[in-house]
C-alpha atoms as a PDB file:
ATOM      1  CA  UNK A   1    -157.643  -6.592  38.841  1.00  0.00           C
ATOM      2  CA  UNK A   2    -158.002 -10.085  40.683  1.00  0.00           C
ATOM      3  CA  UNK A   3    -161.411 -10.857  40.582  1.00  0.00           C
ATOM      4  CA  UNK A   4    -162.298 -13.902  39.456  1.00  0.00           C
ATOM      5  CA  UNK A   5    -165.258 -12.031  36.991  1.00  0.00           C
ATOM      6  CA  UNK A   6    -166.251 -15.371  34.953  1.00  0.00           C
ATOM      7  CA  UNK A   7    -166.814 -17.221  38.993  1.00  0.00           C
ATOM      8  CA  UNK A   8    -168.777 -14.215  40.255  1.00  0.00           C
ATOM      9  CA  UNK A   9    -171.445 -14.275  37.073  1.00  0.00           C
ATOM     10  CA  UNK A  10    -171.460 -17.945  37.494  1.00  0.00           C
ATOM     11  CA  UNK A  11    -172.392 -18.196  41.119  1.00  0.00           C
ATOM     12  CA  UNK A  12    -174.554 -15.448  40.702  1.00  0.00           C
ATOM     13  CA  UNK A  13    -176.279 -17.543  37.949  1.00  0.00           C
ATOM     14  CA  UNK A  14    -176.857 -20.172  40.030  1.00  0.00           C
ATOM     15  CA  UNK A  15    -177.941 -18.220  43.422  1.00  0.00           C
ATOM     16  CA  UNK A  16    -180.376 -16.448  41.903  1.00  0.00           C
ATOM     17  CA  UNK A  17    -183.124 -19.092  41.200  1.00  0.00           C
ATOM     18  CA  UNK A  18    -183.067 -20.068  44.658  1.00  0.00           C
ATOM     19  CA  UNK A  19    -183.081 -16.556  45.782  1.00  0.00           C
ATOM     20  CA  UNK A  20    -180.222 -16.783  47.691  1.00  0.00           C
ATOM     21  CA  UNK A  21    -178.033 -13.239  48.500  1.00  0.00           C
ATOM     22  CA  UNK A  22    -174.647 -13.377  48.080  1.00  0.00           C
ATOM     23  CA  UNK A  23    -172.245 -11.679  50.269  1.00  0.00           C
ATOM     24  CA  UNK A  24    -168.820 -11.104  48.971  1.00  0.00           C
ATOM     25  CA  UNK A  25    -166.317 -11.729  51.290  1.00  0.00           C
ATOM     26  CA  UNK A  26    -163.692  -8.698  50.827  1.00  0.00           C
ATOM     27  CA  UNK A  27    -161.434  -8.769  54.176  1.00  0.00           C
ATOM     28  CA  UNK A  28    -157.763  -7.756  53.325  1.00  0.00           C
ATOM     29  CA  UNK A  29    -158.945  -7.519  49.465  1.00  0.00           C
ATOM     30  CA  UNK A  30    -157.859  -3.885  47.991  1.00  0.00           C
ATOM     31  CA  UNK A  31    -160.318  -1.300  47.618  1.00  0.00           C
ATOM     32  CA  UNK A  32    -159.626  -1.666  43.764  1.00  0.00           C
ATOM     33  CA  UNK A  33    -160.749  -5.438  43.883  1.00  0.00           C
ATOM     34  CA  UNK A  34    -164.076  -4.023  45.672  1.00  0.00           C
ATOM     35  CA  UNK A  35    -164.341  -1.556  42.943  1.00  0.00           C
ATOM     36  CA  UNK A  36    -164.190  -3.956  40.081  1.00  0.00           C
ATOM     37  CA  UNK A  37    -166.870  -6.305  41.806  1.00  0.00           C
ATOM     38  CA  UNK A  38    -169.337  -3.447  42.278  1.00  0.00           C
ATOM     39  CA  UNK A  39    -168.741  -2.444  38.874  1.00  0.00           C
ATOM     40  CA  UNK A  40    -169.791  -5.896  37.806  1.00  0.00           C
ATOM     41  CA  UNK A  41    -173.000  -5.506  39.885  1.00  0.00           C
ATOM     42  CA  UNK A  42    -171.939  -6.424  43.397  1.00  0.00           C
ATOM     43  CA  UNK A  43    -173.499  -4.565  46.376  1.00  0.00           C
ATOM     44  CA  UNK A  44    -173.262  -6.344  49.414  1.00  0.00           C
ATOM     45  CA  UNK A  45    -169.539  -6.817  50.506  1.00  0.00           C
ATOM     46  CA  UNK A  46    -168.281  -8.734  54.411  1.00  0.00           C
ATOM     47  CA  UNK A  47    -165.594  -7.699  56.434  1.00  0.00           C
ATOM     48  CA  UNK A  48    -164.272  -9.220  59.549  1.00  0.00           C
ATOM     49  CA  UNK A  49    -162.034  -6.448  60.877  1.00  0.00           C
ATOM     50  CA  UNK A  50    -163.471  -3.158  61.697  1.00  0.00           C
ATOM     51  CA  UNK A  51    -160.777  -0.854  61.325  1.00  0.00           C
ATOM     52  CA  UNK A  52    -160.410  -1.646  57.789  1.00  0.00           C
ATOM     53  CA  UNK A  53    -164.222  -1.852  57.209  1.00  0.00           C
ATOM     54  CA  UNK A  54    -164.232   1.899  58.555  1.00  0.00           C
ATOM     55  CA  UNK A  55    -161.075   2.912  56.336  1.00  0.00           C
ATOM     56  CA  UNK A  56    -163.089   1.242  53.553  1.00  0.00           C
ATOM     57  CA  UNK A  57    -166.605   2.693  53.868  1.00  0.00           C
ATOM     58  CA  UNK A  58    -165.069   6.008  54.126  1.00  0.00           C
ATOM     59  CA  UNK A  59    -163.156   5.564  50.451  1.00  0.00           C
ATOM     60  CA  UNK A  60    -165.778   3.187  48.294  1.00  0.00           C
ATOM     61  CA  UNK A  61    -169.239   3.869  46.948  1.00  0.00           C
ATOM     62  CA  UNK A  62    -172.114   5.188  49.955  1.00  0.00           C
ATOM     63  CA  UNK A  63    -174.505   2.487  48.192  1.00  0.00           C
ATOM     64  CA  UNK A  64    -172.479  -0.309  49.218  1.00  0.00           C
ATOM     65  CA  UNK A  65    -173.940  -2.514  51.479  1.00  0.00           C
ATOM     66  CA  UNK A  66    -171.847  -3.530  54.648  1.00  0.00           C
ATOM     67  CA  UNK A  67    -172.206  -6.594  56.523  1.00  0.00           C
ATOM     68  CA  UNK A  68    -169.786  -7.036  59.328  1.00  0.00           C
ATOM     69  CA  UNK A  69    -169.208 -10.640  59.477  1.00  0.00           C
ATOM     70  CA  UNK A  70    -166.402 -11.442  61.974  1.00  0.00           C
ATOM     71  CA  UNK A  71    -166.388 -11.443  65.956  1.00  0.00           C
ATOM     72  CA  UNK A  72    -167.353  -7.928  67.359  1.00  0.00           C
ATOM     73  CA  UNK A  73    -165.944  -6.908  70.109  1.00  0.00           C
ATOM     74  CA  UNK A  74    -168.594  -4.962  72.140  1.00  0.00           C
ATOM     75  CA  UNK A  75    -166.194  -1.617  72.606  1.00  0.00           C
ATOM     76  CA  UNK A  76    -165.646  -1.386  68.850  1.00  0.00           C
ATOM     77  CA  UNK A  77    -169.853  -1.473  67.759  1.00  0.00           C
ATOM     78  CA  UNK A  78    -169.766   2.498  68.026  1.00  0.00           C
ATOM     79  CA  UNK A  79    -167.186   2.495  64.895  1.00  0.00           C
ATOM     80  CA  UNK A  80    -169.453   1.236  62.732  1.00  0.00           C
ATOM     81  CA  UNK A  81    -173.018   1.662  64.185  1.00  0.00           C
ATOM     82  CA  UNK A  82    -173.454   4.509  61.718  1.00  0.00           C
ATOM     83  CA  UNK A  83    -173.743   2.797  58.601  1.00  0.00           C
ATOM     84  CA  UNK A  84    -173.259  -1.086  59.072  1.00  0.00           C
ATOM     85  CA  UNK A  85    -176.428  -2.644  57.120  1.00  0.00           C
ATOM     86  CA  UNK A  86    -176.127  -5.935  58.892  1.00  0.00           C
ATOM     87  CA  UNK A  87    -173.998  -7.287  61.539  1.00  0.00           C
ATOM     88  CA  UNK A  88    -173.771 -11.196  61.465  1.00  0.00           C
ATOM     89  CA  UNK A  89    -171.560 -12.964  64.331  1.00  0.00           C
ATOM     90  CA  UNK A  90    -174.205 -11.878  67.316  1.00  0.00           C
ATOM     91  CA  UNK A  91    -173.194 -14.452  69.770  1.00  0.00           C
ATOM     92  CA  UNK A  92    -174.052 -12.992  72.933  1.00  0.00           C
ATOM     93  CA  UNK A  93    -176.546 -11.067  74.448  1.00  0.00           C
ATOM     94  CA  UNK A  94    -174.112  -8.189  75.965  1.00  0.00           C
ATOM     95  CA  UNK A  95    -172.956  -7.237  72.365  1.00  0.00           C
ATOM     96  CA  UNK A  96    -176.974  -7.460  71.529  1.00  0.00           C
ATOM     97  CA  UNK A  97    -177.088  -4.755  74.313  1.00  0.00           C
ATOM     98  CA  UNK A  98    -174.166  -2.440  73.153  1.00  0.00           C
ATOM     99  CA  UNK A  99    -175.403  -2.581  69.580  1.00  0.00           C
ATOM    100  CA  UNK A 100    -179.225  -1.410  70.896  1.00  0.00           C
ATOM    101  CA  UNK A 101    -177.391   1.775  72.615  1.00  0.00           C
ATOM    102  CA  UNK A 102    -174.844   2.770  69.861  1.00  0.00           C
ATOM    103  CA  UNK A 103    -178.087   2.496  67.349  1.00  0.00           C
ATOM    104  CA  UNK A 104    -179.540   4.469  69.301  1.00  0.00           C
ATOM    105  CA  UNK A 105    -177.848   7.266  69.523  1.00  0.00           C
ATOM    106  CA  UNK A 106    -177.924   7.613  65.656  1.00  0.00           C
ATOM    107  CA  UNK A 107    -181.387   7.218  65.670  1.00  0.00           C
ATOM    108  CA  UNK A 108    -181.510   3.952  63.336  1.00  0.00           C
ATOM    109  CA  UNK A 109    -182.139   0.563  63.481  1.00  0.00           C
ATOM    110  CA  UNK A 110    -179.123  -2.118  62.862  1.00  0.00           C
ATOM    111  CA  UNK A 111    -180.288  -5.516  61.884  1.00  0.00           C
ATOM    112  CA  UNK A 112    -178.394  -8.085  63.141  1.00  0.00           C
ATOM    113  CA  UNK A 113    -178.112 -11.661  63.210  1.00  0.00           C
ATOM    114  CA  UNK A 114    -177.805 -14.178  66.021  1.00  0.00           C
ATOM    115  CA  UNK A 115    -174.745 -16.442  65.867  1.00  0.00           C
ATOM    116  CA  UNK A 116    -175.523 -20.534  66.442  1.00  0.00           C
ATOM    117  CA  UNK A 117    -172.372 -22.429  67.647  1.00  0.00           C
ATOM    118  CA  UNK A 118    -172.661 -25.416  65.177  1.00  0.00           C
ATOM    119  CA  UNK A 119    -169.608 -26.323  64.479  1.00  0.00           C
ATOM    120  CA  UNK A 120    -167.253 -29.029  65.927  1.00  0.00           C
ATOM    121  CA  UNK A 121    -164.054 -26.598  66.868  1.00  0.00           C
ATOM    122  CA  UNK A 122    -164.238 -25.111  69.496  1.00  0.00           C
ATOM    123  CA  UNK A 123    -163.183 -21.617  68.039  1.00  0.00           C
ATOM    124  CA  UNK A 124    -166.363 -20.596  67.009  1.00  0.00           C
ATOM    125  CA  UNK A 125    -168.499 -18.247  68.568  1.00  0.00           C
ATOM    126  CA  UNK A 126    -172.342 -18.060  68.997  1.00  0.00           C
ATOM    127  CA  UNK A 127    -175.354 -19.080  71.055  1.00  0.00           C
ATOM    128  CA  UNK A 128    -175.769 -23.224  71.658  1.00  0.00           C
ATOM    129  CA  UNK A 129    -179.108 -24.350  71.332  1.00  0.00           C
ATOM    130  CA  UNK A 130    -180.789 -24.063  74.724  1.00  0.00           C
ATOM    131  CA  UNK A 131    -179.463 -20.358  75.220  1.00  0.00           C
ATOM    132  CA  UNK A 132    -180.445 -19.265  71.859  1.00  0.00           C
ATOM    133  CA  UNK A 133    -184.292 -20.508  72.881  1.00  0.00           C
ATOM    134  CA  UNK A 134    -183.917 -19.629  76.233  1.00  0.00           C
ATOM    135  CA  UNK A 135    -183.106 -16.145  75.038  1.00  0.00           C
ATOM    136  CA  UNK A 136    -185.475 -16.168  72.631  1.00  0.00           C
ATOM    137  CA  UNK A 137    -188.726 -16.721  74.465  1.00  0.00           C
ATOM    138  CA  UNK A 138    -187.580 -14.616  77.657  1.00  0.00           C
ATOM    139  CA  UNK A 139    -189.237 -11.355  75.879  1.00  0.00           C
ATOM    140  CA  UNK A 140    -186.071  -9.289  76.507  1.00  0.00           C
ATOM    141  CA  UNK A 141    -185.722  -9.363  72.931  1.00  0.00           C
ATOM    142  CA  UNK A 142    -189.233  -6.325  73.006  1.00  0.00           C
ATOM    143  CA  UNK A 143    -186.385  -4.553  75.046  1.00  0.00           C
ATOM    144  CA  UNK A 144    -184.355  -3.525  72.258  1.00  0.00           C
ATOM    145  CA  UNK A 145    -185.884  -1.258  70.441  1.00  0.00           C
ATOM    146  CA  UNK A 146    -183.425  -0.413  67.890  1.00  0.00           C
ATOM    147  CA  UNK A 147    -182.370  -3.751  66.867  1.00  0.00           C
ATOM    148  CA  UNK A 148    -184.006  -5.773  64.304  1.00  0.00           C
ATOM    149  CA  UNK A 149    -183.223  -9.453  64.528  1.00  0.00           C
ATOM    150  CA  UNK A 150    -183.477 -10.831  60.506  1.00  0.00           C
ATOM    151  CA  UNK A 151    -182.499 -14.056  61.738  1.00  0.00           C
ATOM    152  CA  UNK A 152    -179.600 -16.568  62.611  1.00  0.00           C
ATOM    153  CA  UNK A 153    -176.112 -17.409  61.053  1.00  0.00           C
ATOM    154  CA  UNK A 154    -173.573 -20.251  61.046  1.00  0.00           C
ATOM    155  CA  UNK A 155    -170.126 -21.005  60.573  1.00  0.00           C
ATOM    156  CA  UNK A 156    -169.596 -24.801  59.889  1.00  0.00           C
ATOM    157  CA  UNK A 157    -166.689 -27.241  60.735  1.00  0.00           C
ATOM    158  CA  UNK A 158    -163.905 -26.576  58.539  1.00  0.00           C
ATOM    159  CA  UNK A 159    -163.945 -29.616  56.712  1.00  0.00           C
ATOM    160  CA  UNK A 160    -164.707 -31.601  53.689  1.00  0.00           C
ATOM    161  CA  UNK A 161    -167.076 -34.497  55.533  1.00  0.00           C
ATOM    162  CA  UNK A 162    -170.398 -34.119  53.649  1.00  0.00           C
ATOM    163  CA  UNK A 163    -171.877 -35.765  56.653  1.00  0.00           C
ATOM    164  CA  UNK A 164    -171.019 -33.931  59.345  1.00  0.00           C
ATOM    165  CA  UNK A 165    -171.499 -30.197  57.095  1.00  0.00           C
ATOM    166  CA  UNK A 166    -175.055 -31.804  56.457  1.00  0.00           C
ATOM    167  CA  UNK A 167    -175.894 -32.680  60.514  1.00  0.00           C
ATOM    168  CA  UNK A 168    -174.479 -29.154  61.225  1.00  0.00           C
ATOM    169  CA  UNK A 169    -176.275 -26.896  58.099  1.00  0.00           C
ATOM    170  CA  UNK A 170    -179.459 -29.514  59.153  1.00  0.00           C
ATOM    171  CA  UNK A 171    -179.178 -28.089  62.946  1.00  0.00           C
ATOM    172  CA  UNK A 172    -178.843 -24.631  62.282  1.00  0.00           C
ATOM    173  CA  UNK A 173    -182.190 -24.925  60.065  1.00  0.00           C
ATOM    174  CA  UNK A 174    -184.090 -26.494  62.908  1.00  0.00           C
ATOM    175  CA  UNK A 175    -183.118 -23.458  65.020  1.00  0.00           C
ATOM    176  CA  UNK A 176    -183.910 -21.278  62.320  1.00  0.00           C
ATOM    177  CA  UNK A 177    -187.471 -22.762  61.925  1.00  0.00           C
ATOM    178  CA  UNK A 178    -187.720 -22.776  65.832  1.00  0.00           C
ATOM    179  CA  UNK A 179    -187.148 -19.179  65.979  1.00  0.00           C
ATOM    180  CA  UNK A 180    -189.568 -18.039  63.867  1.00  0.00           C
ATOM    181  CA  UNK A 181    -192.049 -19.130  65.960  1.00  0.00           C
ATOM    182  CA  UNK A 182    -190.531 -16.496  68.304  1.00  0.00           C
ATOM    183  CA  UNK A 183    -190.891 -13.531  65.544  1.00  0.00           C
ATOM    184  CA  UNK A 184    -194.183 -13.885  64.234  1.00  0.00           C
ATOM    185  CA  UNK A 185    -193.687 -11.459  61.219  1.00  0.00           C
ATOM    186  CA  UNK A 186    -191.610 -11.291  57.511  1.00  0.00           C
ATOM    187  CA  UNK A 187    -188.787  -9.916  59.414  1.00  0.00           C
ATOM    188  CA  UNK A 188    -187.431 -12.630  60.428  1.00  0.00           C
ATOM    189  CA  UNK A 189    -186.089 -14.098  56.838  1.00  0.00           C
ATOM    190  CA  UNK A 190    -182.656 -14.609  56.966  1.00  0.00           C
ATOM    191  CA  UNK A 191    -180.425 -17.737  57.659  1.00  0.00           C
ATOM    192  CA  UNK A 192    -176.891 -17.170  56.795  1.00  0.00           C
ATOM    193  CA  UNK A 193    -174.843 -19.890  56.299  1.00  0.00           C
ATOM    194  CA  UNK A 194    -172.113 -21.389  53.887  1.00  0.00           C
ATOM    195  CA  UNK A 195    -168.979 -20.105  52.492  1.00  0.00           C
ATOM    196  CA  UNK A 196    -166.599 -20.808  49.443  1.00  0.00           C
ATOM    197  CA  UNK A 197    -165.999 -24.544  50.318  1.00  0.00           C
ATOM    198  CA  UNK A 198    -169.785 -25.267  51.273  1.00  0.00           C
ATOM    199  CA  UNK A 199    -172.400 -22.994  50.021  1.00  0.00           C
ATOM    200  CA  UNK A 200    -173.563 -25.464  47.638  1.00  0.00           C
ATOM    201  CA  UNK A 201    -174.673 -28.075  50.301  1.00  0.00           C
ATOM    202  CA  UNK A 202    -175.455 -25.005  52.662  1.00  0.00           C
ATOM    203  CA  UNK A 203    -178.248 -24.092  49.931  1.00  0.00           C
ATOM    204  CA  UNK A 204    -179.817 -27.397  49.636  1.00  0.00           C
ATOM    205  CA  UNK A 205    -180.537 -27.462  53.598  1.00  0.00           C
ATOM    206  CA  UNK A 206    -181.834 -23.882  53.181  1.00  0.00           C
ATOM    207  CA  UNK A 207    -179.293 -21.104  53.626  1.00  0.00           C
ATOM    208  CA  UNK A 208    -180.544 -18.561  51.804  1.00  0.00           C
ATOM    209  CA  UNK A 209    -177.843 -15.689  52.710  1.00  0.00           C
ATOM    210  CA  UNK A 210    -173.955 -17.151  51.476  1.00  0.00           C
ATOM    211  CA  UNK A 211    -170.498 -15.785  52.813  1.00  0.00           C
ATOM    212  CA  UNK A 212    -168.161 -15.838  49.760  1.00  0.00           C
ATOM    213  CA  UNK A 213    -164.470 -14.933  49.105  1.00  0.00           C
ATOM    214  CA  UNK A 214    -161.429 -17.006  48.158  1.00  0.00           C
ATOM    215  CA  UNK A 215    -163.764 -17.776  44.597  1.00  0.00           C
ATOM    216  CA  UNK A 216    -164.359 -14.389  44.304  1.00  0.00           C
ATOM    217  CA  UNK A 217    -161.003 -12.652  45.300  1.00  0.00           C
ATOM    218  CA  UNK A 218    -158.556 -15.533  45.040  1.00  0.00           C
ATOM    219  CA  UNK A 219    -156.602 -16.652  48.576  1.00  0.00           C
ATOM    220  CA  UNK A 220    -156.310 -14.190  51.201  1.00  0.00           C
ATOM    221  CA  UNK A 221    -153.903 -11.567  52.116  1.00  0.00           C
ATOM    222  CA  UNK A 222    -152.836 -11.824  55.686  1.00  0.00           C
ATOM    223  CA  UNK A 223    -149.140  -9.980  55.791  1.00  0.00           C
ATOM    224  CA  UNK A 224    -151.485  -6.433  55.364  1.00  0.00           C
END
């Protein structure tokens, strides 16, 4: 086993007065790694590739909860339609549209967050501001009936300046507080934002949903 078991109770500890959910990052990890972590209490596990999130779901415990946090590629949503719990990285509004008919022909509901480009590389995905409102207050949101938006996510620049993680975790909060005026009910709860390096500043400018791996599982496995 490779969990780090002493860092997951500890982070744990200090999410929980801040009600803060914790996502544990589990991409390339082993299902026996996801095993020990659920034994230990762990329920909500992130995957980026959707192959192995499918080869996954199909082997571990039917109570975890899957959140598919990497770039979706519209023609791979019906994989995982069936039993996703959340998909993150929403970044445009033609995957919001293939999501809505997959979910729809399981007769569900997906929740899904919208991806915010806040970062300073230009690698990252997601909605810039004036799309994300523009989108927002157009109305075509009504038209998706089996979508539930719980709110908006972030990836930050990867880097250690304190400054420019606050201006971008500061940003995505704005939108966040902006769009709410756009879903005027307690569905709309969730801003997901901060990983391993960052989740600590990402709280104090009020993430309250945290992507987290490399403490939990140690460096990832790329050669699989």
């Amino acid at each position: 086993m490779s969990i780090n078991k002493e860092q997951y109770l500890t982070i744990q500890e200090h999410l929980a007065p801040h009600n803060v959910e914790l996502i544990a990052v589990s991409k390339t990890k082993p299902n026996e790694d996801i095993q020990a972590l659920y034994d230990l209490g762990q329920r909500a596990f992130g995957e980026n590739y959707v192959q192995e999130l499918v080869d996954k779901e199909a082997s571990l415990p039917k109570d975890i909860q899957w959140h598919f946090i990497g770039h979706l590629q519209s023609n791979k949503v019906k994989y995982i339609a069936s039993f996703v719990h959340l998909i993150h990285g929403v970044d445009s509004e033609k995957l919001l549209q293939e999501i809505n008919k997959q979910a729809a022909k399981h007769n569900k509901i997906i929740d899904c967050l919208l991806q915010v480009h806040i970062a300073t590389e230009e690698t990252k995905f997601g909605f810039d501001g004036p799309d994300l409102h523009h989108f927002l207050v157009s109305g075509r949101v009504a038209s998706y009936t089996h979508i539930r938006i719980r709110g908006l996510m972030g990836m930050a620049s990867f880097t250690t300046n304190e400054t420019l993680l606050t201006q971008e975790f500061t940003t995505l909060k704005t939108y966040f507080d902006n769009a709410k005026m756009a879903f005027p009910n307690a569905q709309f709860d969730t801003l997901s934002m901060g990983m391993s390096s960052d989740y600590n500043l990402a709280i104090v400018h009020g993430s309250n949903m945290v992507r987290i791996g490399s403490l939990l599982f140690g460096a990832r496995n790329y050669n699989k």
